[in-house]
PDB file of N, CA and C in Angstrom:
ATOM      1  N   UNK A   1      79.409  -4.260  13.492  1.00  0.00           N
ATOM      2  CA  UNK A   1      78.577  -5.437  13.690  1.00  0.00           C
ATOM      3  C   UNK A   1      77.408  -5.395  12.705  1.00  0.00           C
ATOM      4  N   UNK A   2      77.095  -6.574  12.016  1.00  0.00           N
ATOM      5  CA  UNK A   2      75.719  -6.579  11.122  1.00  0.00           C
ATOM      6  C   UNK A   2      74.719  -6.737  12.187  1.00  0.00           C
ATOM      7  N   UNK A   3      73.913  -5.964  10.929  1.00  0.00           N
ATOM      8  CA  UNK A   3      72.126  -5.974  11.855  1.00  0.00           C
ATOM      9  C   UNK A   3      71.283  -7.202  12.027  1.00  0.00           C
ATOM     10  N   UNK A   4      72.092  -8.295  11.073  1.00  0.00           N
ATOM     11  CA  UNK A   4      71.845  -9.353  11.509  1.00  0.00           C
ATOM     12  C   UNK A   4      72.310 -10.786  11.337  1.00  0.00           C
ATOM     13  N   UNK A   5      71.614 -11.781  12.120  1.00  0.00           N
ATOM     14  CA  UNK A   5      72.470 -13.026  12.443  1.00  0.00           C
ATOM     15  C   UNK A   5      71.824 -14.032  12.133  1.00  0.00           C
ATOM     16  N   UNK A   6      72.882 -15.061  11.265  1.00  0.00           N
ATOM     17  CA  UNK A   6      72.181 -16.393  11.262  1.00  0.00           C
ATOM     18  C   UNK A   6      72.377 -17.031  12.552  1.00  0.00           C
ATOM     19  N   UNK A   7      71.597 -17.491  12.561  1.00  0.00           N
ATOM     20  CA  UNK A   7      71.324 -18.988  13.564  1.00  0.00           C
ATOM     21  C   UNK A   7      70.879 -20.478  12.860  1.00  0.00           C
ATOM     22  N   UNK A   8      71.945 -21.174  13.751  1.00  0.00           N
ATOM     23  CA  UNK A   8      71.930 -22.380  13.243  1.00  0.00           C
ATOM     24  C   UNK A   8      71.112 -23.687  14.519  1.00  0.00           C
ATOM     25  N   UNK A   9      70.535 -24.140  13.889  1.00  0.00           N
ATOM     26  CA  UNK A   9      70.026 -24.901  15.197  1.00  0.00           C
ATOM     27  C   UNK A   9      69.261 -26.168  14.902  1.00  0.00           C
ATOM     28  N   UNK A  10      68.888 -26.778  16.239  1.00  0.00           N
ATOM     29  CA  UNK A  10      68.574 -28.392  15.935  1.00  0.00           C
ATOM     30  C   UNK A  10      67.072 -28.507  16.113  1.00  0.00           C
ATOM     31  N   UNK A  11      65.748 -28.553  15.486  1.00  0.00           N
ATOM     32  CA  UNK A  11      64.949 -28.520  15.082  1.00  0.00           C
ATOM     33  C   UNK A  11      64.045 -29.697  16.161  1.00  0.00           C
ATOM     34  N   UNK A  12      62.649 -29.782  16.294  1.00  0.00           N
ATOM     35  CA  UNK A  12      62.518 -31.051  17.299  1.00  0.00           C
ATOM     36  C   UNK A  12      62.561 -32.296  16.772  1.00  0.00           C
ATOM     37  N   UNK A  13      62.801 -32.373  15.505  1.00  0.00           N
ATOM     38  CA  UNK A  13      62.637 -33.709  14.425  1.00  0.00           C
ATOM     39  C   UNK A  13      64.379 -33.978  14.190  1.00  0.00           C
ATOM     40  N   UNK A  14      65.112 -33.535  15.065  1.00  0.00           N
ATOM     41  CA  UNK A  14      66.534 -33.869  14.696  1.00  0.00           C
ATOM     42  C   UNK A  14      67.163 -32.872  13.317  1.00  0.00           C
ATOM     43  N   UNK A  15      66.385 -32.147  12.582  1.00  0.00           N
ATOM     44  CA  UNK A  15      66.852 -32.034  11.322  1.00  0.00           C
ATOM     45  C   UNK A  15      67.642 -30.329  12.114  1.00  0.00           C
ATOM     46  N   UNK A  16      68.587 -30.155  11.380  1.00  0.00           N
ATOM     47  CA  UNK A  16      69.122 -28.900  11.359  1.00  0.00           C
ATOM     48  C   UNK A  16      68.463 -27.816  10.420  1.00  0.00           C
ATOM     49  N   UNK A  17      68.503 -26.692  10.984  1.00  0.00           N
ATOM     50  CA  UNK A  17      68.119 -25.277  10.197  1.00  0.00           C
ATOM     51  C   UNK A  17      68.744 -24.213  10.647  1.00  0.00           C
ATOM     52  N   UNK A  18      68.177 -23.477   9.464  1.00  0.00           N
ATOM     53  CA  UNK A  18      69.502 -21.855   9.902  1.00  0.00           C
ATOM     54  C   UNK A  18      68.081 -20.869  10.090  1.00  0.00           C
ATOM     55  N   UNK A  19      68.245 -19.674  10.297  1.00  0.00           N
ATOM     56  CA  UNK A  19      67.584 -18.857  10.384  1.00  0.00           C
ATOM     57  C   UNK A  19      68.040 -17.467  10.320  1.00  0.00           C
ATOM     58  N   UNK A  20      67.929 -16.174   9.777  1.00  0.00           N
ATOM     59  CA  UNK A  20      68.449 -14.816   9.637  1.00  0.00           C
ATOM     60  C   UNK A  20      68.067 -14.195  10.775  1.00  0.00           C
ATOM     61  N   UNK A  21      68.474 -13.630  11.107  1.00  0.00           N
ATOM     62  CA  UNK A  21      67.453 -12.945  12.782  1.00  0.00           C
ATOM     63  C   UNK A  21      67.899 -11.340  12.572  1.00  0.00           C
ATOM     64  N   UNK A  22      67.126 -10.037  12.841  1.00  0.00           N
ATOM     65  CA  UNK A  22      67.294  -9.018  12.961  1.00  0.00           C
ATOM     66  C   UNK A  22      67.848  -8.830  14.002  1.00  0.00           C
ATOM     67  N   UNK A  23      68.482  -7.623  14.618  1.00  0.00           N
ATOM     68  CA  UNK A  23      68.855  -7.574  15.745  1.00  0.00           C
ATOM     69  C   UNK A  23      67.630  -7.669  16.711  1.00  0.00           C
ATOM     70  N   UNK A  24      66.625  -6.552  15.947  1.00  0.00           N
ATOM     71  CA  UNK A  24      65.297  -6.236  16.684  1.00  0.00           C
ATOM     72  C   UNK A  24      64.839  -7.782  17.474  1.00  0.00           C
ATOM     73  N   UNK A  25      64.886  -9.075  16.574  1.00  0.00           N
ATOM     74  CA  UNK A  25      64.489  -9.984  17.378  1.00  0.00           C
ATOM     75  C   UNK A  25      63.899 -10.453  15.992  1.00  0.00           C
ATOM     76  N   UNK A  26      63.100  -9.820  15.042  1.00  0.00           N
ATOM     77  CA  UNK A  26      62.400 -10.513  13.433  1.00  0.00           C
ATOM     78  C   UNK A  26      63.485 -11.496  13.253  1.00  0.00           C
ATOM     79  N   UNK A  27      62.774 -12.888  12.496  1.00  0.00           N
ATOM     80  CA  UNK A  27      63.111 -13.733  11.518  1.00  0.00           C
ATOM     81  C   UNK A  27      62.910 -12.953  10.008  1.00  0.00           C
ATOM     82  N   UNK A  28      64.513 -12.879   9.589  1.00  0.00           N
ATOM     83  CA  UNK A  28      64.207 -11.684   8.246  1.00  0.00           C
ATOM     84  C   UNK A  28      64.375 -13.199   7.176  1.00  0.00           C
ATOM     85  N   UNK A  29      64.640 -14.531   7.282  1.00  0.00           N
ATOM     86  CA  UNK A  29      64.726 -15.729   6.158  1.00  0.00           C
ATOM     87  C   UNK A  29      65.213 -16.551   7.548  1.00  0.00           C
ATOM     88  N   UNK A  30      64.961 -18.066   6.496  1.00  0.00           N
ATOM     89  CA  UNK A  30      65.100 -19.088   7.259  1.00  0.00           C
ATOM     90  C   UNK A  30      65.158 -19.920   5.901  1.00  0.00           C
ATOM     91  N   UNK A  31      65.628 -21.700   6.396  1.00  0.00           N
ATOM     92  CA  UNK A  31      66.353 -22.443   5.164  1.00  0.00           C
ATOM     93  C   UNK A  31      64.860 -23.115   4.579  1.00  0.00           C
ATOM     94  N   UNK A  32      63.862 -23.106   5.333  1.00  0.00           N
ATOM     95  CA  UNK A  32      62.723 -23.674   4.678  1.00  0.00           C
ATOM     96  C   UNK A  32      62.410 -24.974   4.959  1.00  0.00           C
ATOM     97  N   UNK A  33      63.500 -25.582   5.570  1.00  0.00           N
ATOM     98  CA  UNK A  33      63.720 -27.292   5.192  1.00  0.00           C
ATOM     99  C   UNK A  33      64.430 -27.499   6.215  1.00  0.00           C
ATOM    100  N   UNK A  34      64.887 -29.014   6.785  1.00  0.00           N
ATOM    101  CA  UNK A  34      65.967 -29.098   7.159  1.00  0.00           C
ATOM    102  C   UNK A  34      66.834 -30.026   6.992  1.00  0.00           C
ATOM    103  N   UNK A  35      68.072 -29.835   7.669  1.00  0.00           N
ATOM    104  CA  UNK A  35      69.064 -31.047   7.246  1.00  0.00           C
ATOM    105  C   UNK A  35      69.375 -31.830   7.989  1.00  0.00           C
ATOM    106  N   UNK A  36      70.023 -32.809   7.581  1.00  0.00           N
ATOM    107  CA  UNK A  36      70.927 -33.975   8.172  1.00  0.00           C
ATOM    108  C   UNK A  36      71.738 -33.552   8.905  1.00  0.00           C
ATOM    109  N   UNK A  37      72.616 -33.101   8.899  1.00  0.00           N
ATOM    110  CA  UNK A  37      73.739 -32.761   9.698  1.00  0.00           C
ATOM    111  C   UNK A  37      74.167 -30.991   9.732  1.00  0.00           C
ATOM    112  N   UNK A  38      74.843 -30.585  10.933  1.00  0.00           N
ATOM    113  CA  UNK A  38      74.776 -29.206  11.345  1.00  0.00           C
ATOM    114  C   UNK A  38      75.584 -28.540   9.719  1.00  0.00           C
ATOM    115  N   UNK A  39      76.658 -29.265   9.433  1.00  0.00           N
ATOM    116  CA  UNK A  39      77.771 -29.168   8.345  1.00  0.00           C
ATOM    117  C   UNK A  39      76.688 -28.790   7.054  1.00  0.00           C
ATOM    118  N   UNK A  40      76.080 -29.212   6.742  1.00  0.00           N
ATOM    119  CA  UNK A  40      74.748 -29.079   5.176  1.00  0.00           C
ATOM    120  C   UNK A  40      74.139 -27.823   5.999  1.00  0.00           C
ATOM    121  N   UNK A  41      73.526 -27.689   6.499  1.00  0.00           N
ATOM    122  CA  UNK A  41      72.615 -26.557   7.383  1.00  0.00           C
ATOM    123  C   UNK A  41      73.943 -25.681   7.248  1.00  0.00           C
ATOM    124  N   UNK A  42      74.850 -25.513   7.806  1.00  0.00           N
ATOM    125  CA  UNK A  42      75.668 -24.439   7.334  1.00  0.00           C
ATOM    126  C   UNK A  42      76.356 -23.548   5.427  1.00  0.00           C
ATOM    127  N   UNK A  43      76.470 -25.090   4.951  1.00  0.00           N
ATOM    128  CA  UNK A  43      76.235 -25.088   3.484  1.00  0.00           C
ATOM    129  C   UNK A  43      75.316 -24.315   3.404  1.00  0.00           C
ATOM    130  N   UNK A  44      74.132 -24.670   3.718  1.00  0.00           N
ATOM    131  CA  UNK A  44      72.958 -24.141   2.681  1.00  0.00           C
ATOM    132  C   UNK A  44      72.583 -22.395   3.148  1.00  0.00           C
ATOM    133  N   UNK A  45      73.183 -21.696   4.187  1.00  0.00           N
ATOM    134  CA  UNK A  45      73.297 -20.962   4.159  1.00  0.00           C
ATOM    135  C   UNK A  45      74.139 -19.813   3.980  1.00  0.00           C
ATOM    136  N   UNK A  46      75.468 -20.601   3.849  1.00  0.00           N
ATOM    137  CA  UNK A  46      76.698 -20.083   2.759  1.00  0.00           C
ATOM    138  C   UNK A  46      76.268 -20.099   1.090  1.00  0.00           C
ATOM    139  N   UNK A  47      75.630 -20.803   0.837  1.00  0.00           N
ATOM    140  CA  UNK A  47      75.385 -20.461  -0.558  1.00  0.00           C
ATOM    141  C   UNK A  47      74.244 -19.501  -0.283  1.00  0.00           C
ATOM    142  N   UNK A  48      73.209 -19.337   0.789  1.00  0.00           N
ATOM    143  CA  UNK A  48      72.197 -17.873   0.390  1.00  0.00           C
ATOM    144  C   UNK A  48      73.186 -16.567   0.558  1.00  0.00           C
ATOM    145  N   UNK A  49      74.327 -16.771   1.126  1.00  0.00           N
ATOM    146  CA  UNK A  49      75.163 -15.573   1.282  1.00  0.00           C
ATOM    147  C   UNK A  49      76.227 -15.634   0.224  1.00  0.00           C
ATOM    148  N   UNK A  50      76.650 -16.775  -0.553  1.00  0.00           N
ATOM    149  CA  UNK A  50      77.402 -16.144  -1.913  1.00  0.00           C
ATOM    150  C   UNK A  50      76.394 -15.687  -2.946  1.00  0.00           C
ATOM    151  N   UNK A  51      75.350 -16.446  -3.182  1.00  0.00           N
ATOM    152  CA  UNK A  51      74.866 -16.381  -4.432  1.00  0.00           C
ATOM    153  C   UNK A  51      73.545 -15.435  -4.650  1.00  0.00           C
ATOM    154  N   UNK A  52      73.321 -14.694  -3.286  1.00  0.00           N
ATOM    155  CA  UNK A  52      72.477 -13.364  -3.160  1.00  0.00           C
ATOM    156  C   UNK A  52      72.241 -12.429  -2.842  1.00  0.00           C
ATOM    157  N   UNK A  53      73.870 -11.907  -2.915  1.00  0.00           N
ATOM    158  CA  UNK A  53      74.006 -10.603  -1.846  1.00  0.00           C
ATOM    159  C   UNK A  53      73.485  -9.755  -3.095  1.00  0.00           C
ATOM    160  N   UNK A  54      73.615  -9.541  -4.175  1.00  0.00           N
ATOM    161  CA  UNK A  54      72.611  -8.886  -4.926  1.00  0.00           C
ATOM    162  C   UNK A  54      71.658  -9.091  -5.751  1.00  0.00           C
ATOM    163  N   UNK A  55      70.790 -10.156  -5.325  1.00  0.00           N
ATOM    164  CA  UNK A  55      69.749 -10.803  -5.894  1.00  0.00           C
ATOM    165  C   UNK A  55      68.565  -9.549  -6.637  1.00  0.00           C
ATOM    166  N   UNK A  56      68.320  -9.853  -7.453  1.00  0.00           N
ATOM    167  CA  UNK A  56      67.410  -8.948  -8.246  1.00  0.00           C
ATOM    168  C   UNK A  56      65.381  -9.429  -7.697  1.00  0.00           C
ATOM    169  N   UNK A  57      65.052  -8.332  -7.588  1.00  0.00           N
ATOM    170  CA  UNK A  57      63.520  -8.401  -6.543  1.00  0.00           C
ATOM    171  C   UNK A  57      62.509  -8.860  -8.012  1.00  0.00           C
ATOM    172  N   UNK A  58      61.887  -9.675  -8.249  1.00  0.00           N
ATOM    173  CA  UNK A  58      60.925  -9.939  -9.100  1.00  0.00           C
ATOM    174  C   UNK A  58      58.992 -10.007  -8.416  1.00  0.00           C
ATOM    175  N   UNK A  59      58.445  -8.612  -8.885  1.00  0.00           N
ATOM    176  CA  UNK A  59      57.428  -8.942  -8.470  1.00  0.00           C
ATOM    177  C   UNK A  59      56.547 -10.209  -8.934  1.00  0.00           C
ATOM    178  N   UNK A  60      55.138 -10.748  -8.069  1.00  0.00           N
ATOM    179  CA  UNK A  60      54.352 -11.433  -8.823  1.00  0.00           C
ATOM    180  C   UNK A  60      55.021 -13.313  -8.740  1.00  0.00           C
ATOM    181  N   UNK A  61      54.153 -13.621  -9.162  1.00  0.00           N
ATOM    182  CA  UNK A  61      54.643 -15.450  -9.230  1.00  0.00           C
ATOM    183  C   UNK A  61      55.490 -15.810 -10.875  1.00  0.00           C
ATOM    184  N   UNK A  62      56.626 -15.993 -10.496  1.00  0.00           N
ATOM    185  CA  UNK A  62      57.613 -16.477 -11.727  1.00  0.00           C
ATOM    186  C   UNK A  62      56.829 -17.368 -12.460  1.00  0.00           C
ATOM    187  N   UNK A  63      56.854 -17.385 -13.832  1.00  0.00           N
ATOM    188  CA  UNK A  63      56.123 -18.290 -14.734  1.00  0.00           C
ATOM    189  C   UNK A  63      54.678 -18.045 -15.015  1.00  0.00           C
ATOM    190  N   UNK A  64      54.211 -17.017 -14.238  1.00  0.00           N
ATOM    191  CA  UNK A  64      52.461 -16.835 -14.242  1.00  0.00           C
ATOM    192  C   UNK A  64      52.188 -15.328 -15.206  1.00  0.00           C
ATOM    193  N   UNK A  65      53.460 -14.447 -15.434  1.00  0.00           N
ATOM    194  CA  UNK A  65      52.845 -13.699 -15.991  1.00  0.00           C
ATOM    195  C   UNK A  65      52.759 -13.640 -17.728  1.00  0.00           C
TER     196      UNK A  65
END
């Protein structure tokens, strides 16, 4: 079993969002935003899981140094 879980859910403004959850109970990411429909909210967190399972860590603010 992974240490942790998205959650997908309906927001009080209707919009959908996902969220990463530790087991411990921490929010380790969340989508930032939300969507239209549960189907996009699931999208958008299939692409944080293709396109960053080995994302490279950049200290500092991109473009500022």
């Amino acid at each position: 079993m992974a240490p942790a879980t998205f959650h997908v859910y309906e927001d009080q403004s209707g919009q959908y969002r996902w969220r990463l959850v530790h087991d411990n109970g921490n929010i380790i990411a969340d989508s930032g935003e939300g969507y239209a429909s549960k189907q996009k909210a699931k999208q958008g967190l299939q692409s944080v899981k293709d396109n960053a399972p080995d994302a490279d860590v950049v200290e500092g603010n991109p473009g500022t140094e």
